[in-house]
Protein backbone atom coordinates (compact mmCIF):
# COMPACT_ATOMS: atom_id res chain seq x y z
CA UNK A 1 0.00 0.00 0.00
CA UNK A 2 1.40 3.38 -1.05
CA UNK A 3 2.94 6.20 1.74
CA UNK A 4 0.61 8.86 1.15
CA UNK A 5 1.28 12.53 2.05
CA UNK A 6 -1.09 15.13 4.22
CA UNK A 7 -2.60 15.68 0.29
CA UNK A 8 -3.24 12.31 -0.70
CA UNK A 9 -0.62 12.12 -3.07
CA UNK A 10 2.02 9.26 -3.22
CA UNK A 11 5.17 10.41 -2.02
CA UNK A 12 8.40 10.06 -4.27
CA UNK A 13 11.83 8.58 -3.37
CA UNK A 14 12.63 11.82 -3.19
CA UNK A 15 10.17 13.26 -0.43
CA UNK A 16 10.64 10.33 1.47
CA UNK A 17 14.20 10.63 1.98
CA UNK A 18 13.67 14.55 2.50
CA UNK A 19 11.10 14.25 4.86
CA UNK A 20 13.11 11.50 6.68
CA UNK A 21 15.92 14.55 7.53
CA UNK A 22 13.25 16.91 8.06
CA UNK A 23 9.47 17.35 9.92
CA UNK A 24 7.08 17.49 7.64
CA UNK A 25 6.40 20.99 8.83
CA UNK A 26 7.97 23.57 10.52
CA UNK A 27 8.25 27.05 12.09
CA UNK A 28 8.56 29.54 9.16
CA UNK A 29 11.00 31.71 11.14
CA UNK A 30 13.39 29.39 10.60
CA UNK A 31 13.22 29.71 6.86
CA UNK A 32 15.30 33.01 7.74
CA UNK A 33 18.84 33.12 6.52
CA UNK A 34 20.36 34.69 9.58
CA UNK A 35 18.78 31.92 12.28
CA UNK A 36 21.70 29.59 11.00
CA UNK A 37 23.39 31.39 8.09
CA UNK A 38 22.82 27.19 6.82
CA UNK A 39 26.52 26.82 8.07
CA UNK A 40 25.12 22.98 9.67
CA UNK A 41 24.13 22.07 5.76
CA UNK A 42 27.16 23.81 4.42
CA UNK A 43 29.26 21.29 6.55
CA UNK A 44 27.67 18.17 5.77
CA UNK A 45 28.30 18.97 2.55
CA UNK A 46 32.00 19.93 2.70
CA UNK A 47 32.29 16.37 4.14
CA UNK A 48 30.10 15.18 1.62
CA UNK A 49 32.86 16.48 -0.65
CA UNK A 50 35.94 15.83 1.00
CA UNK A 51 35.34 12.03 0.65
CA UNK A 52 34.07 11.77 -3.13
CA UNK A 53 37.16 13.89 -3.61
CA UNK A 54 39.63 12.41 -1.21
CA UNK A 55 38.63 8.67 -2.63
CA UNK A 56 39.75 10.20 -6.40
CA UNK A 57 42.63 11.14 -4.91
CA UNK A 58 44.13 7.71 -3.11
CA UNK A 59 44.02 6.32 -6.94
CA UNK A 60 47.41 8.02 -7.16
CA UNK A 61 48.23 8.73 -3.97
CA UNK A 62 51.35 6.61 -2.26
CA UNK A 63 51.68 6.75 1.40
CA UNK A 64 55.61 5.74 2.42
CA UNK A 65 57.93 8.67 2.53
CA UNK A 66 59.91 7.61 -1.02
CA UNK A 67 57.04 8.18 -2.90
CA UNK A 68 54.12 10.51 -1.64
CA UNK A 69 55.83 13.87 -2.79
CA UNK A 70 56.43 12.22 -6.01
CA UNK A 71 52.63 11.22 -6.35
CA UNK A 72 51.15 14.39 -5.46
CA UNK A 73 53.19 16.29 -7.98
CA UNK A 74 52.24 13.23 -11.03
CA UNK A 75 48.49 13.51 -9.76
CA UNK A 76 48.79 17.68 -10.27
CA UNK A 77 50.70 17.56 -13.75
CA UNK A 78 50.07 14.26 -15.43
CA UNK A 79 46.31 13.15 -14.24
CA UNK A 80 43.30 14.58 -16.17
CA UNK A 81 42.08 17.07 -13.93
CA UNK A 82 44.19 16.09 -10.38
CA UNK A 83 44.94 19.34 -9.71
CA UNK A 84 41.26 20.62 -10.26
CA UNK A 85 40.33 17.33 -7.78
CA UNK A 86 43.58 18.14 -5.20
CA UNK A 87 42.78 21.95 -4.93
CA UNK A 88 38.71 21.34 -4.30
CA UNK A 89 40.10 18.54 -1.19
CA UNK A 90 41.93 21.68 -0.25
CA UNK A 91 39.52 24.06 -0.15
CA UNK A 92 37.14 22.11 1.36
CA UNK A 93 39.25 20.98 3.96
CA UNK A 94 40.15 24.68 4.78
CA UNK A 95 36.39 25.97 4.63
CA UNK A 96 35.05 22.60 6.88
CA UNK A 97 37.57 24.17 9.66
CA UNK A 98 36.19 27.54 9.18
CA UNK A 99 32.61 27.24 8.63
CA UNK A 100 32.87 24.28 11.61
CA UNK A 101 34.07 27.25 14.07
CA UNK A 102 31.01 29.30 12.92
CA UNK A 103 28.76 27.06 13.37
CA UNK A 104 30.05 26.45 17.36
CA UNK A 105 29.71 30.07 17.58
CA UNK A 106 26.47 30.39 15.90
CA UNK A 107 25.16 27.73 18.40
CA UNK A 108 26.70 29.38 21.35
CA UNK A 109 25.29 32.95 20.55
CA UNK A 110 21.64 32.13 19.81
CA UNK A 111 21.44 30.18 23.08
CA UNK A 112 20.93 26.97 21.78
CA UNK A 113 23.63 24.66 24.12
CA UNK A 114 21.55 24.94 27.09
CA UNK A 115 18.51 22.14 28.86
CA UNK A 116 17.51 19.75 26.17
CA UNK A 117 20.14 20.95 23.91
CA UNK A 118 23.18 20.03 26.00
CA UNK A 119 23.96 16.82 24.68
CA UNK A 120 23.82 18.43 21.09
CA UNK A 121 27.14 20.78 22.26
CA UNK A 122 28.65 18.13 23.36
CA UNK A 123 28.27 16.15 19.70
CA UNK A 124 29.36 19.53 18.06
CA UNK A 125 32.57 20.00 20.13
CA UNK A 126 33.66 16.33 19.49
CA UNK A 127 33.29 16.52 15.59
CA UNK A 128 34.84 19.75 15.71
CA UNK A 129 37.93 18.29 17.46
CA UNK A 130 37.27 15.45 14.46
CA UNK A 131 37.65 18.08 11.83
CA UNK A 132 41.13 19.75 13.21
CA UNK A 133 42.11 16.16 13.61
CA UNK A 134 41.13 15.24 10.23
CA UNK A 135 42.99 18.19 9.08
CA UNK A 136 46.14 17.79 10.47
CA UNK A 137 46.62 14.21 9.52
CA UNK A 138 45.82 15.22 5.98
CA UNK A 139 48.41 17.94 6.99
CA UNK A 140 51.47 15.90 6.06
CA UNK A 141 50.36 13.65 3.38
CA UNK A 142 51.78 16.06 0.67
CA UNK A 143 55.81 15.11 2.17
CA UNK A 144 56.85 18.58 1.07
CA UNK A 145 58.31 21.23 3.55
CA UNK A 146 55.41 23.33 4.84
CA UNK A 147 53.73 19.97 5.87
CA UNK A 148 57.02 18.08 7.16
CA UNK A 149 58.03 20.80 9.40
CA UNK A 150 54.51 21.76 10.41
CA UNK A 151 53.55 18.34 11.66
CA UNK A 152 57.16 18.49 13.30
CA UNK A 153 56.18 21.55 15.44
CA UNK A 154 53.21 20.23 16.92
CA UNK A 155 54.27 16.51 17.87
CA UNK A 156 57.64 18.35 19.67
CA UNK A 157 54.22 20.44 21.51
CA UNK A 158 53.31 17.38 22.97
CA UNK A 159 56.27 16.31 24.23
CA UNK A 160 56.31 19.06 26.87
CA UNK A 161 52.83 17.16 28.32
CA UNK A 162 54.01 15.67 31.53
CA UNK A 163 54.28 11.92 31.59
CA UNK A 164 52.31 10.79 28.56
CA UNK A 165 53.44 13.68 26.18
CA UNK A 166 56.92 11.66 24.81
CA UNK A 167 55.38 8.34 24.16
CA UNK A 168 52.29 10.06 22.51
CA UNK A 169 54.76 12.09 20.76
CA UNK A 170 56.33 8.69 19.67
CA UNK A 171 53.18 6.69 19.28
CA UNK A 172 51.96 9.32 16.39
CA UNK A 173 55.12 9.47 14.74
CA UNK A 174 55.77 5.94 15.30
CA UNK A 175 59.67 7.11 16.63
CA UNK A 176 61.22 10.02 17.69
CA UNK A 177 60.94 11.85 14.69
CA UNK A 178 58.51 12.66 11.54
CA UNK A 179 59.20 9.84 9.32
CA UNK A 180 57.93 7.41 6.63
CA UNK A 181 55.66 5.46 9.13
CA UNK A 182 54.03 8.37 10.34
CA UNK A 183 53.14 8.71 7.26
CA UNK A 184 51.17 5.72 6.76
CA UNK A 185 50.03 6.73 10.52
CA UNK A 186 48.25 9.99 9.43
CA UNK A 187 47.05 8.32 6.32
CA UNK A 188 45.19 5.20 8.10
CA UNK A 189 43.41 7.64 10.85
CA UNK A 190 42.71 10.20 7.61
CA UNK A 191 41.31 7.87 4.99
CA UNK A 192 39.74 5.40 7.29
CA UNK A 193 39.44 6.02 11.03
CA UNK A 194 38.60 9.69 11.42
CA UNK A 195 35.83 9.49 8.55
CA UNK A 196 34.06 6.84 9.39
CA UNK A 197 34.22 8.37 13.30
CA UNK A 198 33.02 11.45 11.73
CA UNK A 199 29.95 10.53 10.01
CA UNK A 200 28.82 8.14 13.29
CA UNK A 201 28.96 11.35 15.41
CA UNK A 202 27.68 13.35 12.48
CA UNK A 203 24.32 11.35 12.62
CA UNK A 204 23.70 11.38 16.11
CA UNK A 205 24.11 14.79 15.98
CA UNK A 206 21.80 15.16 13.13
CA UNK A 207 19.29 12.98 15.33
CA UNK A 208 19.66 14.80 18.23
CA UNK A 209 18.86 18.45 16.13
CA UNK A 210 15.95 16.58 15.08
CA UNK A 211 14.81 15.74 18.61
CA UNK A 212 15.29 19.06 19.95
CA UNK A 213 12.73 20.45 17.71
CA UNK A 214 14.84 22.08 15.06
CA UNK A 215 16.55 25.22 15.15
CA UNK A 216 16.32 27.30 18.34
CA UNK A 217 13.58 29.88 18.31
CA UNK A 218 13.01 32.04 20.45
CA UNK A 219 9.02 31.14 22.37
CA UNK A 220 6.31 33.08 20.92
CA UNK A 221 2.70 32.06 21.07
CA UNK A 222 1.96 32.67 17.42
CA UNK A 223 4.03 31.00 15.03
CA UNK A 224 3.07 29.92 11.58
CA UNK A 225 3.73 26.36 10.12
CA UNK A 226 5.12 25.75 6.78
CA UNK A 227 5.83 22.42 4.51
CA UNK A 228 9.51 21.72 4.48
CA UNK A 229 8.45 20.52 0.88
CA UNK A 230 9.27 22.94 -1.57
CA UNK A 231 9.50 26.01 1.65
CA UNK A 232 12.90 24.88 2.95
CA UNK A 233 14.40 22.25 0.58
CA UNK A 234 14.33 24.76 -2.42
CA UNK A 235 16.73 27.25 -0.17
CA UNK A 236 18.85 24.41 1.05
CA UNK A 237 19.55 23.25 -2.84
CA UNK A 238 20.46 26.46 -3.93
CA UNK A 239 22.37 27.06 -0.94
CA UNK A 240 24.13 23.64 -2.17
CA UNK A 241 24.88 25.14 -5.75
CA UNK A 242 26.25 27.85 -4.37
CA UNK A 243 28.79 26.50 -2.45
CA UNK A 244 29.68 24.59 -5.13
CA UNK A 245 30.10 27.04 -7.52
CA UNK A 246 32.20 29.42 -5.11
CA UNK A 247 34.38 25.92 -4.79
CA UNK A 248 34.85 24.77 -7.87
CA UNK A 249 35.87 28.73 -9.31
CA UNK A 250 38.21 29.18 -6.51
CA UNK A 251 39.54 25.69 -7.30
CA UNK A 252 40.07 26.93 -10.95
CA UNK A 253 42.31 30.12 -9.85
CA UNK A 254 43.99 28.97 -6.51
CA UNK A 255 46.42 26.05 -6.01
CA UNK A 256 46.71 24.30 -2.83
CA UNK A 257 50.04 24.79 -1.29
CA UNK A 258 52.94 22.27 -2.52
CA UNK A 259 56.30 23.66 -1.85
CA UNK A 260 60.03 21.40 -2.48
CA UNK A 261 60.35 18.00 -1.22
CA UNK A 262 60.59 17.38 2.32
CA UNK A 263 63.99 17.61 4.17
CA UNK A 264 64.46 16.56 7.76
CA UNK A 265 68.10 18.47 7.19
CA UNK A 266 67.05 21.43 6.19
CA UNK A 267 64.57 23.60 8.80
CA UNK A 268 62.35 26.51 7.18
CA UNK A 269 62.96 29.95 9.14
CA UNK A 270 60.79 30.17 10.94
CA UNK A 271 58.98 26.81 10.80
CA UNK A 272 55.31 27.21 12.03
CA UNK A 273 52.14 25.10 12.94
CA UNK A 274 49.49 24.31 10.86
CA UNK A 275 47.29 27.68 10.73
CA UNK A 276 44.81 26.68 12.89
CA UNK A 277 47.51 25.49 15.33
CA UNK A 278 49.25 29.03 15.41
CA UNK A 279 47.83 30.66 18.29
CA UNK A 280 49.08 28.12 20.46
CA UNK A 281 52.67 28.32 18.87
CA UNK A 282 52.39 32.03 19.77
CA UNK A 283 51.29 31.18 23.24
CA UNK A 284 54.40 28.76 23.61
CA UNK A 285 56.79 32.00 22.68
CA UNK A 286 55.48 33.55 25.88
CA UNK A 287 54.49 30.61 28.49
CA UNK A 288 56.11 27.76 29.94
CA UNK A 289 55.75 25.10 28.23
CA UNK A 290 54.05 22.81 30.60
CA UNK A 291 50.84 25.93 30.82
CA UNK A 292 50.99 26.19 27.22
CA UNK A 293 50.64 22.57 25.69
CA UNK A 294 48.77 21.16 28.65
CA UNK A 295 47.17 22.69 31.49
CA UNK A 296 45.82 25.73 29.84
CA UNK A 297 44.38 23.62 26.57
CA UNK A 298 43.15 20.82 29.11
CA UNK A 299 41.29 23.27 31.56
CA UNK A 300 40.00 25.21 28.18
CA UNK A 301 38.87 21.89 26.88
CA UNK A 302 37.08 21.42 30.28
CA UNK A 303 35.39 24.25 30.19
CA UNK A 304 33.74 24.62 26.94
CA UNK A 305 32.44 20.98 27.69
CA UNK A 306 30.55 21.85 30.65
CA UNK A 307 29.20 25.21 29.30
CA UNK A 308 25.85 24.10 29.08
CA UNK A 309 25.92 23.30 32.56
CA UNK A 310 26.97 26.88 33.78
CA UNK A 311 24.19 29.39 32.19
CA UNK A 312 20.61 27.14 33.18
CA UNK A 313 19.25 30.73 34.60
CA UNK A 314 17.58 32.92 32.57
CA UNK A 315 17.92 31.61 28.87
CA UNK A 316 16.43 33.21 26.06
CA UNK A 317 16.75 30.03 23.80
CA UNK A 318 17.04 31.39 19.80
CA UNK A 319 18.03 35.03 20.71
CA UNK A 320 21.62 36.38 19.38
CA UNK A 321 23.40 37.14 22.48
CA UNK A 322 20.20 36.42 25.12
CA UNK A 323 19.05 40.48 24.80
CA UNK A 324 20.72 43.66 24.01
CA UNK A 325 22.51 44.14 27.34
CA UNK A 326 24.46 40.78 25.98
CA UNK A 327 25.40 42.02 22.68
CA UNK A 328 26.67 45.32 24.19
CA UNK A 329 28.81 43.24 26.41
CA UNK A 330 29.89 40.90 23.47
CA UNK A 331 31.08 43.25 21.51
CA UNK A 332 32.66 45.41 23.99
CA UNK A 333 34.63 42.37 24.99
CA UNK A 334 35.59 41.78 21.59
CA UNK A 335 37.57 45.53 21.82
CA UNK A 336 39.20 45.12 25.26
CA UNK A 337 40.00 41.67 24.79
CA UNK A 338 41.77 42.12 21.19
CA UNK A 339 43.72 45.56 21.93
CA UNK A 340 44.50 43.74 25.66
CA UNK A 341 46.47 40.88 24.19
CA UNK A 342 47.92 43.02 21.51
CA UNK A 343 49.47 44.81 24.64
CA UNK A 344 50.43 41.94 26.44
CA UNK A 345 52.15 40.35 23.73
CA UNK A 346 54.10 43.29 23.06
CA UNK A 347 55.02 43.71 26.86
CA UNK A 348 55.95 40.13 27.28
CA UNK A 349 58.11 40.14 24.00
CA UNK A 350 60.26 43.81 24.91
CA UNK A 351 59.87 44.63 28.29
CA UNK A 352 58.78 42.03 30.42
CA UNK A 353 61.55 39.18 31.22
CA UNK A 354 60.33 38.11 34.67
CA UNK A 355 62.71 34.96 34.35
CA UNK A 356 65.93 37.32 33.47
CA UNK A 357 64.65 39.43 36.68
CA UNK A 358 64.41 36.32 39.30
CA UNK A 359 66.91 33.60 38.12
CA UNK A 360 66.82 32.13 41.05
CA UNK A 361 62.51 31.37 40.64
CA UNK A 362 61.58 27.93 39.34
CA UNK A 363 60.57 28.58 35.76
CA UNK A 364 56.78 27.21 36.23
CA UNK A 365 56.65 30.66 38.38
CA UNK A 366 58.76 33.32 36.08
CA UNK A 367 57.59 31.54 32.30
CA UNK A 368 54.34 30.25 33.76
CA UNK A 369 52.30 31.35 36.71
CA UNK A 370 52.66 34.51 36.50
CA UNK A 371 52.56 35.90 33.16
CA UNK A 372 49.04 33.28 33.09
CA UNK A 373 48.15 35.92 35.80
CA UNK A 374 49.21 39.09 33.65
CA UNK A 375 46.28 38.15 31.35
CA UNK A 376 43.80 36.35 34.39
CA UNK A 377 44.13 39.52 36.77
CA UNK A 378 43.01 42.26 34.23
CA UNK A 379 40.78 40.35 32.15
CA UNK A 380 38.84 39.25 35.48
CA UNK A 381 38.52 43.03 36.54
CA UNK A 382 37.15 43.64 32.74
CA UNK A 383 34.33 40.58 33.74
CA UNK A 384 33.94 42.38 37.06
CA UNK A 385 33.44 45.89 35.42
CA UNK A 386 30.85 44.93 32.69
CA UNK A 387 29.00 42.90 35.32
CA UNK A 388 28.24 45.31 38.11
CA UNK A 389 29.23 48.85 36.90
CA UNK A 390 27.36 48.28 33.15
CA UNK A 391 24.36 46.57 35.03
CA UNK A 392 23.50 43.35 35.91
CA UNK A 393 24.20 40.54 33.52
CA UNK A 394 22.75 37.08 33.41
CA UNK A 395 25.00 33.97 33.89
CA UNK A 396 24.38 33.06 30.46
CA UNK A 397 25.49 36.98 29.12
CA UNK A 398 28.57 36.52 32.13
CA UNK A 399 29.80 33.21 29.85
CA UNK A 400 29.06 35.03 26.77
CA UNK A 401 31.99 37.77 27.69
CA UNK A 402 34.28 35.21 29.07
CA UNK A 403 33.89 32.64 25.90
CA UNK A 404 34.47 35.91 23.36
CA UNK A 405 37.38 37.01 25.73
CA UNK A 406 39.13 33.77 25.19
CA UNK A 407 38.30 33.45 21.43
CA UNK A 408 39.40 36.97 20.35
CA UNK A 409 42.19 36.31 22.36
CA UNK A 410 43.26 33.09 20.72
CA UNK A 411 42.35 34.99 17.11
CA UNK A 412 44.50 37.55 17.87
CA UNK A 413 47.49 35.26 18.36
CA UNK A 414 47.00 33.45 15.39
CA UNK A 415 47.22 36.70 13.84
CA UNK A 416 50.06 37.95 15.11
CA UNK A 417 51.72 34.70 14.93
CA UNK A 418 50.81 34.64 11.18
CA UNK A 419 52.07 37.71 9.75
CA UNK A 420 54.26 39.35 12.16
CA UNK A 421 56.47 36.44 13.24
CA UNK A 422 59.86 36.36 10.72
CA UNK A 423 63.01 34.53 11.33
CA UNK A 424 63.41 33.25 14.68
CA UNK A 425 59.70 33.86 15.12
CA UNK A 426 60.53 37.53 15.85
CA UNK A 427 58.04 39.89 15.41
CA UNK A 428 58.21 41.80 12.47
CA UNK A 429 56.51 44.86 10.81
């Protein structure tokens, strides 16, 4: 017996599977562009595309260290259209980062992490951590400099984690240096584990948007239904074609990055993370190592997993920033926090030199503790400040300034770390 519809009318293949993704029906506010900005769709699809592309590309592609370099250069001059396929795995790889970051921001700002929505933040952090991993494993697969001595600079960052960091250091590069098996490493967990990890976690997550209701609207006692048939589907295909299109013409004109062979004798000056990894390279220049490779990324890590147990009280679920008062505050913190750690960095690079000062200090104390409390101290009195001298905040608008502190901080190092370090990693302008 045939599936009908609410009209009577037979579905298609097509409607099923749609209205398996989808409610039949649903709020027509969030048919608006600006609820989501459809950065959720624009991911599954990067993914989407990153493995019809990345499958192409392991035709060619030869994972031991004698041979990758060699294969990405034959796939990008003598393969019809490899370099088209290579740059498009590029980009999207590059964009999935970005638009991934959005889309935890996105969440965070319209308030929808909080009660039954928890779970879903959780989901969202984990494939987000899936997607750097993904990308950094994919990293080094090219063998030529930028990746050899990227992927060195990050494995020598987790060394300096107490205890574990030298055998995990080991354990990914399979010895005590980048090498031919960590190739084959990075290209098991990139063409196999991490994927298949990714689109598990992807569908709960999916499941779980599903269950919450949708997107987060603010409540409001009249609010029109619509048919997700043709009302929402039509603006998530176009959406699709447009992303494309932007892809595929930036694919055309831009190259991904392929520099000389790698050489394990031969150091780049200055050799730098992957770009997503550069604020905490910049953050190493200035800390000890211990704070800056483990207990401020593990305490970070902590807290933005237990967010949505912090900000339960008042919660304006769907509204940018939970009310005006929030958005003034965001934004103000956005100013203090960027021009603050422009300062600091400046301070802690000419003038202060607490460990040249107190040689005799352990250097957890001079490189560690208390240039952590340089930034702590003032930044607290800023949270202070905009709490009970700009009136009274919610807990939910008090997280909002402390998450923006911490990102515009960590933006503003990746910044700084990628156009005004030089030689040495000396700042330069």
């Amino acid at each position: 017996m045939a599936v009908l519809s609410k009209n009577k009318y037979p579905q298609s293949a097509f409607e099923k599977f749609v209205l398996h993704l989808h409610p039949h029906r649903i709020d027509q506010r969030a048919l608006q562009f600006s609820r989501t900005f459809g950065l959720g769709g624009i991911n599954a699809l990067l993914f989407v595309l990153l493995v019809f592309t990345g499958l192409l590309l392991r035709f060619s592609y030869v994972p031991t260290a004698t041979e990758a370099y060699t294969s990405v250069v034959r796939l990008q001059q003598q393969t019809l259209l490899g370099g088209f396929i290579r740059n498009v795995h590029h980009i999207s790889a590059v964009l999935m980062v970005v638009v991934s970051f959005l889309h935890l921001l996105r969440v965070f700002y319209a308030q929808a992490i909080y009660e039954k929505r928890a779970q879903n933040w959780i989901f969202g952090l984990v494939l987000f951590l899936l997607v750097v991993a993904s990308n950094f494993t994919g990293y080094l697969l090219p063998w030529d400099q930028l990746a050899y001595w990227a992927v060195t600079v990050i494995t020598h960052m987790v060394e300096y984690i107490p205890l574990l960091g030298p055998p995990l250091a080991d354990w990914v590069r399979r010895g005590d240096s980048v090498n031919g098996h960590t190739i084959l490493n990075f290209y098991t967990l990139h063409t196999g584990i991490l994927p298949i990890a990714f689109l598990v976690i992807m569908s709960f997550h999916f499941w779980l948007v599903r269950k919450a209701g949708g997107v987060a609207l603010p409540q409001t006692e009249n609010s029109e239904k619509v048919n997700v048939l043709p009302h929402l589907v039509v603006r998530e295909i176009l959406a699709l074609f447009v992303v494309l299109a932007f892809i595929f013409l930036l694919a055309v004109f831009y190259d991904a990055p392929l520099l000389i062979q790698a050489n394990p004798l031969e150091s780049p000056n200055p050799a730098k993370a992957p770009w997503y990894f550069l604020g905490a390279q910049e953050l190493l220049l200035h800390l000890h190592p211990v704070f800056a490779a483990f207990i401020i990324p593990l305490c970070l890590t902590l807290f933005f997993f237990s967010l949505p147990y912090w900000g339960r009280i008042k919660v304006h679920s769907g509204v940018w920033f939970n009310s005006a008062q929030g958005r003034k505050s965001t934004v103000a913190t956005i100013g203090f926090s960027g021009i603050f750690t422009l300062v600091l960095i400046g301070l802690l690079e000419y003038a202060l030199h607490v460990e040249t000062w107190m040689p005799g200090l352990p250097g957890w104390l001079t490189s560690g503790m208390i240039p952590l409390l340089l930034y702590m101290v003032p930044t607290g009195l800023f949270v202070q400040w905009i709490v009970h001298k700009k009136g009274k905040r919610s807990r939910v608008e008090v997280l909002q300034v402390i998450v923006t502190g911490i990102l515009t901080s960590y933006l503003v190092m990746t910044c700084v770390s990628w156009f005004l370090r030089g030689e040495g990693m000396q700042l330069i302008f």
